[in-house]
C-alpha atoms as a PDB file:
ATOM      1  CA  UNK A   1     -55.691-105.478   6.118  1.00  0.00           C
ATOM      2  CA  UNK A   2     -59.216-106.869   5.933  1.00  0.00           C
ATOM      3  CA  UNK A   3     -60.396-110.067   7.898  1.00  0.00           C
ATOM      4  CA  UNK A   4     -61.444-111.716   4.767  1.00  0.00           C
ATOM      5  CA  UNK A   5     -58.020-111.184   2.728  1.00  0.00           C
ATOM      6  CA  UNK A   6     -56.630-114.376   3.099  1.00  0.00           C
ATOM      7  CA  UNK A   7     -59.408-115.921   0.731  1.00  0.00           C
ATOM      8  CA  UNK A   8     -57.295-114.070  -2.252  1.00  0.00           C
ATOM      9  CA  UNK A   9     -55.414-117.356  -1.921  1.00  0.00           C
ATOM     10  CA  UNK A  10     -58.201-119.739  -2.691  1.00  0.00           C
ATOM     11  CA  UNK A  11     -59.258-117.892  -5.973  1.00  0.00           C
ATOM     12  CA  UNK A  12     -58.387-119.746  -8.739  1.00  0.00           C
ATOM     13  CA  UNK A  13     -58.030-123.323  -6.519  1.00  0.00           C
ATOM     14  CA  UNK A  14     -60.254-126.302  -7.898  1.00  0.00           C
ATOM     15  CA  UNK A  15     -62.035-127.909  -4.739  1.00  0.00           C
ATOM     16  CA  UNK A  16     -61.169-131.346  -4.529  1.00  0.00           C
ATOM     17  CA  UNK A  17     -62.741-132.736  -1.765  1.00  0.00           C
ATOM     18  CA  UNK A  18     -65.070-131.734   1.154  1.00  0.00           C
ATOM     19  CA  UNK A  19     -65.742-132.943   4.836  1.00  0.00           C
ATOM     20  CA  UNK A  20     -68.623-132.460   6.893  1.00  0.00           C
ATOM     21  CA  UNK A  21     -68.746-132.905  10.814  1.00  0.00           C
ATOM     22  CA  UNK A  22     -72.839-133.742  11.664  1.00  0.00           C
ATOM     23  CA  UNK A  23     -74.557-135.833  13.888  1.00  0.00           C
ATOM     24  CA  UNK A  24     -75.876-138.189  10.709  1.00  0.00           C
ATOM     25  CA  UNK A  25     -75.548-138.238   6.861  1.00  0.00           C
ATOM     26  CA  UNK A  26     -79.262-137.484   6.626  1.00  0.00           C
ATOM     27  CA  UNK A  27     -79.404-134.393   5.173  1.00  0.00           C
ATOM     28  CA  UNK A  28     -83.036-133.897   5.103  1.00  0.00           C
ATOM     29  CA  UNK A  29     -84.168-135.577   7.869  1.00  0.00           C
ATOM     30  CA  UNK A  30     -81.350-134.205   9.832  1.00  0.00           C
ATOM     31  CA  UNK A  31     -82.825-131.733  13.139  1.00  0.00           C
ATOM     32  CA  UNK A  32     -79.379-129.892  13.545  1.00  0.00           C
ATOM     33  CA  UNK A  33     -76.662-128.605  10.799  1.00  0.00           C
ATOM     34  CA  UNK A  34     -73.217-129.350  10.276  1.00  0.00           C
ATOM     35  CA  UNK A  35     -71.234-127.080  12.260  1.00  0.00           C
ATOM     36  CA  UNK A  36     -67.744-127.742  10.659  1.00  0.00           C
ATOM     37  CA  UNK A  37     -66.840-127.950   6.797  1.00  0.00           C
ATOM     38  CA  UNK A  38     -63.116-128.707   5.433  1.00  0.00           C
ATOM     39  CA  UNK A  39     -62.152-127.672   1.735  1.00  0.00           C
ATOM     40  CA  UNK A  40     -59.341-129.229  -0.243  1.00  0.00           C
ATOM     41  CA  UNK A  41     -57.989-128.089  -3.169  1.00  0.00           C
ATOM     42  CA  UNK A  42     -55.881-129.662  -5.428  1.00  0.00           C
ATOM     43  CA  UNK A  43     -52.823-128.899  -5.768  1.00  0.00           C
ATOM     44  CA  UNK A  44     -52.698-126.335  -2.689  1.00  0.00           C
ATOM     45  CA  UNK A  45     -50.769-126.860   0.481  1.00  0.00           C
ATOM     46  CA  UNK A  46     -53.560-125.817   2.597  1.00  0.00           C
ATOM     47  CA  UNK A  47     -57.623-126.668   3.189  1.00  0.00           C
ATOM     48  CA  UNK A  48     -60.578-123.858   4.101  1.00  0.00           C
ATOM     49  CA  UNK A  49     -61.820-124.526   7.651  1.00  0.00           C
ATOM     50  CA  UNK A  50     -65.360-123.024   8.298  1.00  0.00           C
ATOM     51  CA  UNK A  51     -66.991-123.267  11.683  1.00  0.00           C
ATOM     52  CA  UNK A  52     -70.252-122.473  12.624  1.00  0.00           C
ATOM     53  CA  UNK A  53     -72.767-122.775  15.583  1.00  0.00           C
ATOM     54  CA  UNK A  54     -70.588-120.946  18.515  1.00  0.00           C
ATOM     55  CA  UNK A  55     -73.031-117.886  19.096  1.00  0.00           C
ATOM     56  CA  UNK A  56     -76.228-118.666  16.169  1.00  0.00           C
ATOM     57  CA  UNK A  57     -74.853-115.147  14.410  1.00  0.00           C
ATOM     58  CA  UNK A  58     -71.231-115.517  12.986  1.00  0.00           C
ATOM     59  CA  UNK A  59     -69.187-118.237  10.765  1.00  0.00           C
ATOM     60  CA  UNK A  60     -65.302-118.805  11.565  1.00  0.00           C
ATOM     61  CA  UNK A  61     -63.189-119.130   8.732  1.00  0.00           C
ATOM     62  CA  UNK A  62     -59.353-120.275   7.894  1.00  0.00           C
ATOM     63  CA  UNK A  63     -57.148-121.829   6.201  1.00  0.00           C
ATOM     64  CA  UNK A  64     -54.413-124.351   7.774  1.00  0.00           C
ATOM     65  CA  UNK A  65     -52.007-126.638   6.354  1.00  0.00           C
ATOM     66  CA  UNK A  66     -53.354-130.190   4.688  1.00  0.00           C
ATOM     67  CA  UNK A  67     -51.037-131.839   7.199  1.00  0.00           C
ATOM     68  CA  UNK A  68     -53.277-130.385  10.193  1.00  0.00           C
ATOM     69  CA  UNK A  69     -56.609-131.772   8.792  1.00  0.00           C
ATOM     70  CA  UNK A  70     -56.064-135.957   9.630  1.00  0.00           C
ATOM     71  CA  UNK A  71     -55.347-134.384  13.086  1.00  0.00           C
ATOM     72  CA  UNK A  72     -58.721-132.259  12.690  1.00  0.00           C
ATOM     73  CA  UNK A  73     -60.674-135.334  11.389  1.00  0.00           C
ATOM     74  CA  UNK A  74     -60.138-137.721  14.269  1.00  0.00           C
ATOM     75  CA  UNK A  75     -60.571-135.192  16.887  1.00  0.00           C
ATOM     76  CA  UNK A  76     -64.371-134.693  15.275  1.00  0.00           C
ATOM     77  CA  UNK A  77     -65.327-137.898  14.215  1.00  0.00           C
ATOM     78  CA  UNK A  78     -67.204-140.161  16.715  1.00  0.00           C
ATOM     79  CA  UNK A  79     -67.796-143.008  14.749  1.00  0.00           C
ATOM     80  CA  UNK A  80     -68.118-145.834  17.326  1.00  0.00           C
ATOM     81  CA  UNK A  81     -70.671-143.225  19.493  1.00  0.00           C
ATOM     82  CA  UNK A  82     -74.184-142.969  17.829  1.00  0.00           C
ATOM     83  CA  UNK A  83     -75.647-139.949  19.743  1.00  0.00           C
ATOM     84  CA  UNK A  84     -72.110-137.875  18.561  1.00  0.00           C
ATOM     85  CA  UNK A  85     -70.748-136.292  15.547  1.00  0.00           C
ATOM     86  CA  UNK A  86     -69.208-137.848  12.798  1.00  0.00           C
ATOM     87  CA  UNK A  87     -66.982-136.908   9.349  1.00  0.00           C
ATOM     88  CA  UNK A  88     -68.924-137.110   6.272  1.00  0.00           C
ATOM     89  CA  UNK A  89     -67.364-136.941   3.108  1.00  0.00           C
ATOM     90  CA  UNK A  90     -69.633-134.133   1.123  1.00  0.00           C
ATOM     91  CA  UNK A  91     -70.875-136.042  -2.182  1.00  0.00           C
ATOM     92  CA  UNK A  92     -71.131-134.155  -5.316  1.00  0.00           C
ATOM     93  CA  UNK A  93     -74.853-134.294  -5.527  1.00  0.00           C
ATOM     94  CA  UNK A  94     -75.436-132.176  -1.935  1.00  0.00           C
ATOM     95  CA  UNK A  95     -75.134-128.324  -2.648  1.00  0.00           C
ATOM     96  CA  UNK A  96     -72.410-127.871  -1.266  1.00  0.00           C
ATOM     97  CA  UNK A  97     -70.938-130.682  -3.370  1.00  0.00           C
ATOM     98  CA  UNK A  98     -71.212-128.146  -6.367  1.00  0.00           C
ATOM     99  CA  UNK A  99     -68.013-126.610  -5.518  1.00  0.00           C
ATOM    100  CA  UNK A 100     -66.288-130.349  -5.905  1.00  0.00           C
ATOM    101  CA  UNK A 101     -63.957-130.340  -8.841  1.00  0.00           C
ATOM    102  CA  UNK A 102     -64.821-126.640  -9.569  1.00  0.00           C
ATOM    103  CA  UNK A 103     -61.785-123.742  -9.640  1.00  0.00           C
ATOM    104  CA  UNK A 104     -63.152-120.860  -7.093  1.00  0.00           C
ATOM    105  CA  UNK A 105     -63.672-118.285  -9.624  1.00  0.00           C
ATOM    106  CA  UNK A 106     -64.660-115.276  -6.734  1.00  0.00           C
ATOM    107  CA  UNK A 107     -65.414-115.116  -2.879  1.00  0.00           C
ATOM    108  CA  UNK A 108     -67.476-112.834  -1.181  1.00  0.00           C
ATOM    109  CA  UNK A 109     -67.785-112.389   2.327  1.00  0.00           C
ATOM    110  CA  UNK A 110     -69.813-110.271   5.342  1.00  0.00           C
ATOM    111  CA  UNK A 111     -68.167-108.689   8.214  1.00  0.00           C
ATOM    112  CA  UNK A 112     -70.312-106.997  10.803  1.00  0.00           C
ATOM    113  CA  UNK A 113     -70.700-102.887  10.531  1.00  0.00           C
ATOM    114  CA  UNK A 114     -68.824-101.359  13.669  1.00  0.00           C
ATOM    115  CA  UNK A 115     -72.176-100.228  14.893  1.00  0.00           C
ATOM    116  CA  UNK A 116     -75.843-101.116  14.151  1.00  0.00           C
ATOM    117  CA  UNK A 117     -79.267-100.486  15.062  1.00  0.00           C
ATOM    118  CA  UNK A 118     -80.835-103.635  15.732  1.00  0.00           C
ATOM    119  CA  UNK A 119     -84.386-103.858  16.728  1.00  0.00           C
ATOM    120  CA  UNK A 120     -84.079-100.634  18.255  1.00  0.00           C
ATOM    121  CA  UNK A 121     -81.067-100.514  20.380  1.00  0.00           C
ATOM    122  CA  UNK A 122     -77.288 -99.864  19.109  1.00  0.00           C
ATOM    123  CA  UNK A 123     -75.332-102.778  18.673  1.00  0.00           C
ATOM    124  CA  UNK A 124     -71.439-103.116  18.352  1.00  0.00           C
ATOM    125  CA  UNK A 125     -70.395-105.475  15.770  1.00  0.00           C
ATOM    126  CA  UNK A 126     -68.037-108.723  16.287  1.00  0.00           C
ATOM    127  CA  UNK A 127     -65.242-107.429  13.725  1.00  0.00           C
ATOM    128  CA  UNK A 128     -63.000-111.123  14.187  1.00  0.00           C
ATOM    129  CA  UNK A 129     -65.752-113.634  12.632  1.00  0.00           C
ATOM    130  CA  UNK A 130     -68.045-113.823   9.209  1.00  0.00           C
ATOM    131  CA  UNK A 131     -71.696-112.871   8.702  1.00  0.00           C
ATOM    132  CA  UNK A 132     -71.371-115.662   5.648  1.00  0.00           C
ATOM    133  CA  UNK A 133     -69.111-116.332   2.839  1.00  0.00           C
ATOM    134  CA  UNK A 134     -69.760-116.839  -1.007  1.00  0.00           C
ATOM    135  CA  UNK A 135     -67.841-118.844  -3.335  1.00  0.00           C
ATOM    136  CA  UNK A 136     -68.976-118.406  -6.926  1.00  0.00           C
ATOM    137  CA  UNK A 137     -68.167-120.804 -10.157  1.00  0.00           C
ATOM    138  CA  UNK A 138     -68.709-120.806 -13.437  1.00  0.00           C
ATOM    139  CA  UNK A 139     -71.921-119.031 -13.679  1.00  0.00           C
ATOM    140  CA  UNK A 140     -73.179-120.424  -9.745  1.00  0.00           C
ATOM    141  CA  UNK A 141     -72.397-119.730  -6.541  1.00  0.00           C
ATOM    142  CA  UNK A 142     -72.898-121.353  -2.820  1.00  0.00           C
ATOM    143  CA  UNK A 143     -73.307-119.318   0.259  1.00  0.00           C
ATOM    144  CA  UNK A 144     -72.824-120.289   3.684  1.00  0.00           C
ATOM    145  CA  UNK A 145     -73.548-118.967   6.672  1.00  0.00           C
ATOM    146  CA  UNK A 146     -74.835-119.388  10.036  1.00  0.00           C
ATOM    147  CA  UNK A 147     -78.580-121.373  10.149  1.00  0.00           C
ATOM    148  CA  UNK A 148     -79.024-120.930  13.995  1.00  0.00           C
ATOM    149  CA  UNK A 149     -78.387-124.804  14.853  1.00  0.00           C
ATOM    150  CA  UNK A 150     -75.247-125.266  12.501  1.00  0.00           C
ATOM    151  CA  UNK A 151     -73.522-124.133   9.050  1.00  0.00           C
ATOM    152  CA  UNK A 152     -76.749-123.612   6.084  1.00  0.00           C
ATOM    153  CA  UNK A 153     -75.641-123.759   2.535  1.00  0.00           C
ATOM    154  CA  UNK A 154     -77.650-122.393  -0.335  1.00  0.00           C
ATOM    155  CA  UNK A 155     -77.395-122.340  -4.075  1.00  0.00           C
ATOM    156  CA  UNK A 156     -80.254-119.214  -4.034  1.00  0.00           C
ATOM    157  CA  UNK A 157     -78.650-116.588  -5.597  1.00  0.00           C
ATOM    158  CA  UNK A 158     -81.059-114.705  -3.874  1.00  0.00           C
ATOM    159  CA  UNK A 159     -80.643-116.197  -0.563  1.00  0.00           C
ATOM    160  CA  UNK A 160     -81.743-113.717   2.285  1.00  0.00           C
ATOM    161  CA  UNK A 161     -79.545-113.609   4.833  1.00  0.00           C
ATOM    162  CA  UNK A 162     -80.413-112.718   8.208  1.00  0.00           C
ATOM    163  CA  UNK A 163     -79.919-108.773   9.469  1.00  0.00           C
ATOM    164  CA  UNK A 164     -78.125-107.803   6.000  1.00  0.00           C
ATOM    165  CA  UNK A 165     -77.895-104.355   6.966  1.00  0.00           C
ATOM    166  CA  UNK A 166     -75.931-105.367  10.475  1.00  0.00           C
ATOM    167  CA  UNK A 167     -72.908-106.025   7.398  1.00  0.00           C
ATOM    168  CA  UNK A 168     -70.963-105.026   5.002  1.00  0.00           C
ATOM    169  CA  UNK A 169     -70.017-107.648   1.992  1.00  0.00           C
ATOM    170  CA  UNK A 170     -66.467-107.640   0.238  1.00  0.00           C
ATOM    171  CA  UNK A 171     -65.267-109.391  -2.614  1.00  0.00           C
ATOM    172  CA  UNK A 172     -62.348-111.185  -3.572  1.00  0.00           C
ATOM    173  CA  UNK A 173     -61.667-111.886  -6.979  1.00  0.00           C
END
């Protein structure tokens, strides 16, 4: 069984809602990235957790019950402490807003190669956490991965992503 076979379940979900954890809602003036996204989906019993910024390579995803994510939602939201996180409801208009009120339609994901030459010297590959993960909808797609300081999110279908050749991709339909 592959890591990323678990995300067979999301295909064919509509996103319903999306939370952030950041240090602000200022996206573009914002010095560090989200590290933490939760997914809904309507009509599903369980939300799409993905983690970032815990070694500036890999992306941590998985799914957990709705009833978890209140629980999940105070624990990272510092709202009464300026210089901490917060939860940020994702608005439709951010790109990774796009996927709001859109069915997942196909998910594509990197897992390190077992070995690797990188910059000259062999390199084992982590083989429990994600280089990035795709979801695609009707006709677009958002990829996230790690940015080095948090979770990045692009709309580029020809986003580069860093050390391609360190992975290989798989697809879920």
């Amino acid at each position: 069984m592959k890591l990323g076979d678990f995300l067979k379940l999301i295909i064919g979900k509509t996103v319903e809602e999306i939370y952030k954890v950041d240090y602000n809602n200022d996206t573009e003036n914002d010095d560090y990235l989200p590290w933490l996204f939760f997914i809904k989906f309507i009509g599903f019993d369980k939300y799409l957790e993905i983690e970032g910024d815990f070694d500036g390579d890999h992306i941590k995803i998985n799914l957990f019950d709705n009833s978890e994510l209140n629980k999940k939602m105070k624990k990272n939201n510092f709202k009464d402490e300026p210089d901490l996180w917060q939860v940020y409801k994702v608005k439709e208009n951010e790109t990774l807003g796009k996927l709001i009120n859109k069915p997942i339609q196909e998910c594509e994901y990197g897992v390190d190669k077992e070995w690797s030459i990188l910059n000259g010297n062999k390199s084992k590959g982590v083989k429990d956490v994600f280089s990035f993960v795709r979801f695609s909808h009707d006709k677009s797609e958002v990829t996230i991965f790690e940015g080095g300081c948090g979770l990045f999110v692009s709309n580029d279908p020809n986003v580069k992503l860093n050390f391609e050749y360190t992975f290989d991709k798989f697809k879920v339909e």
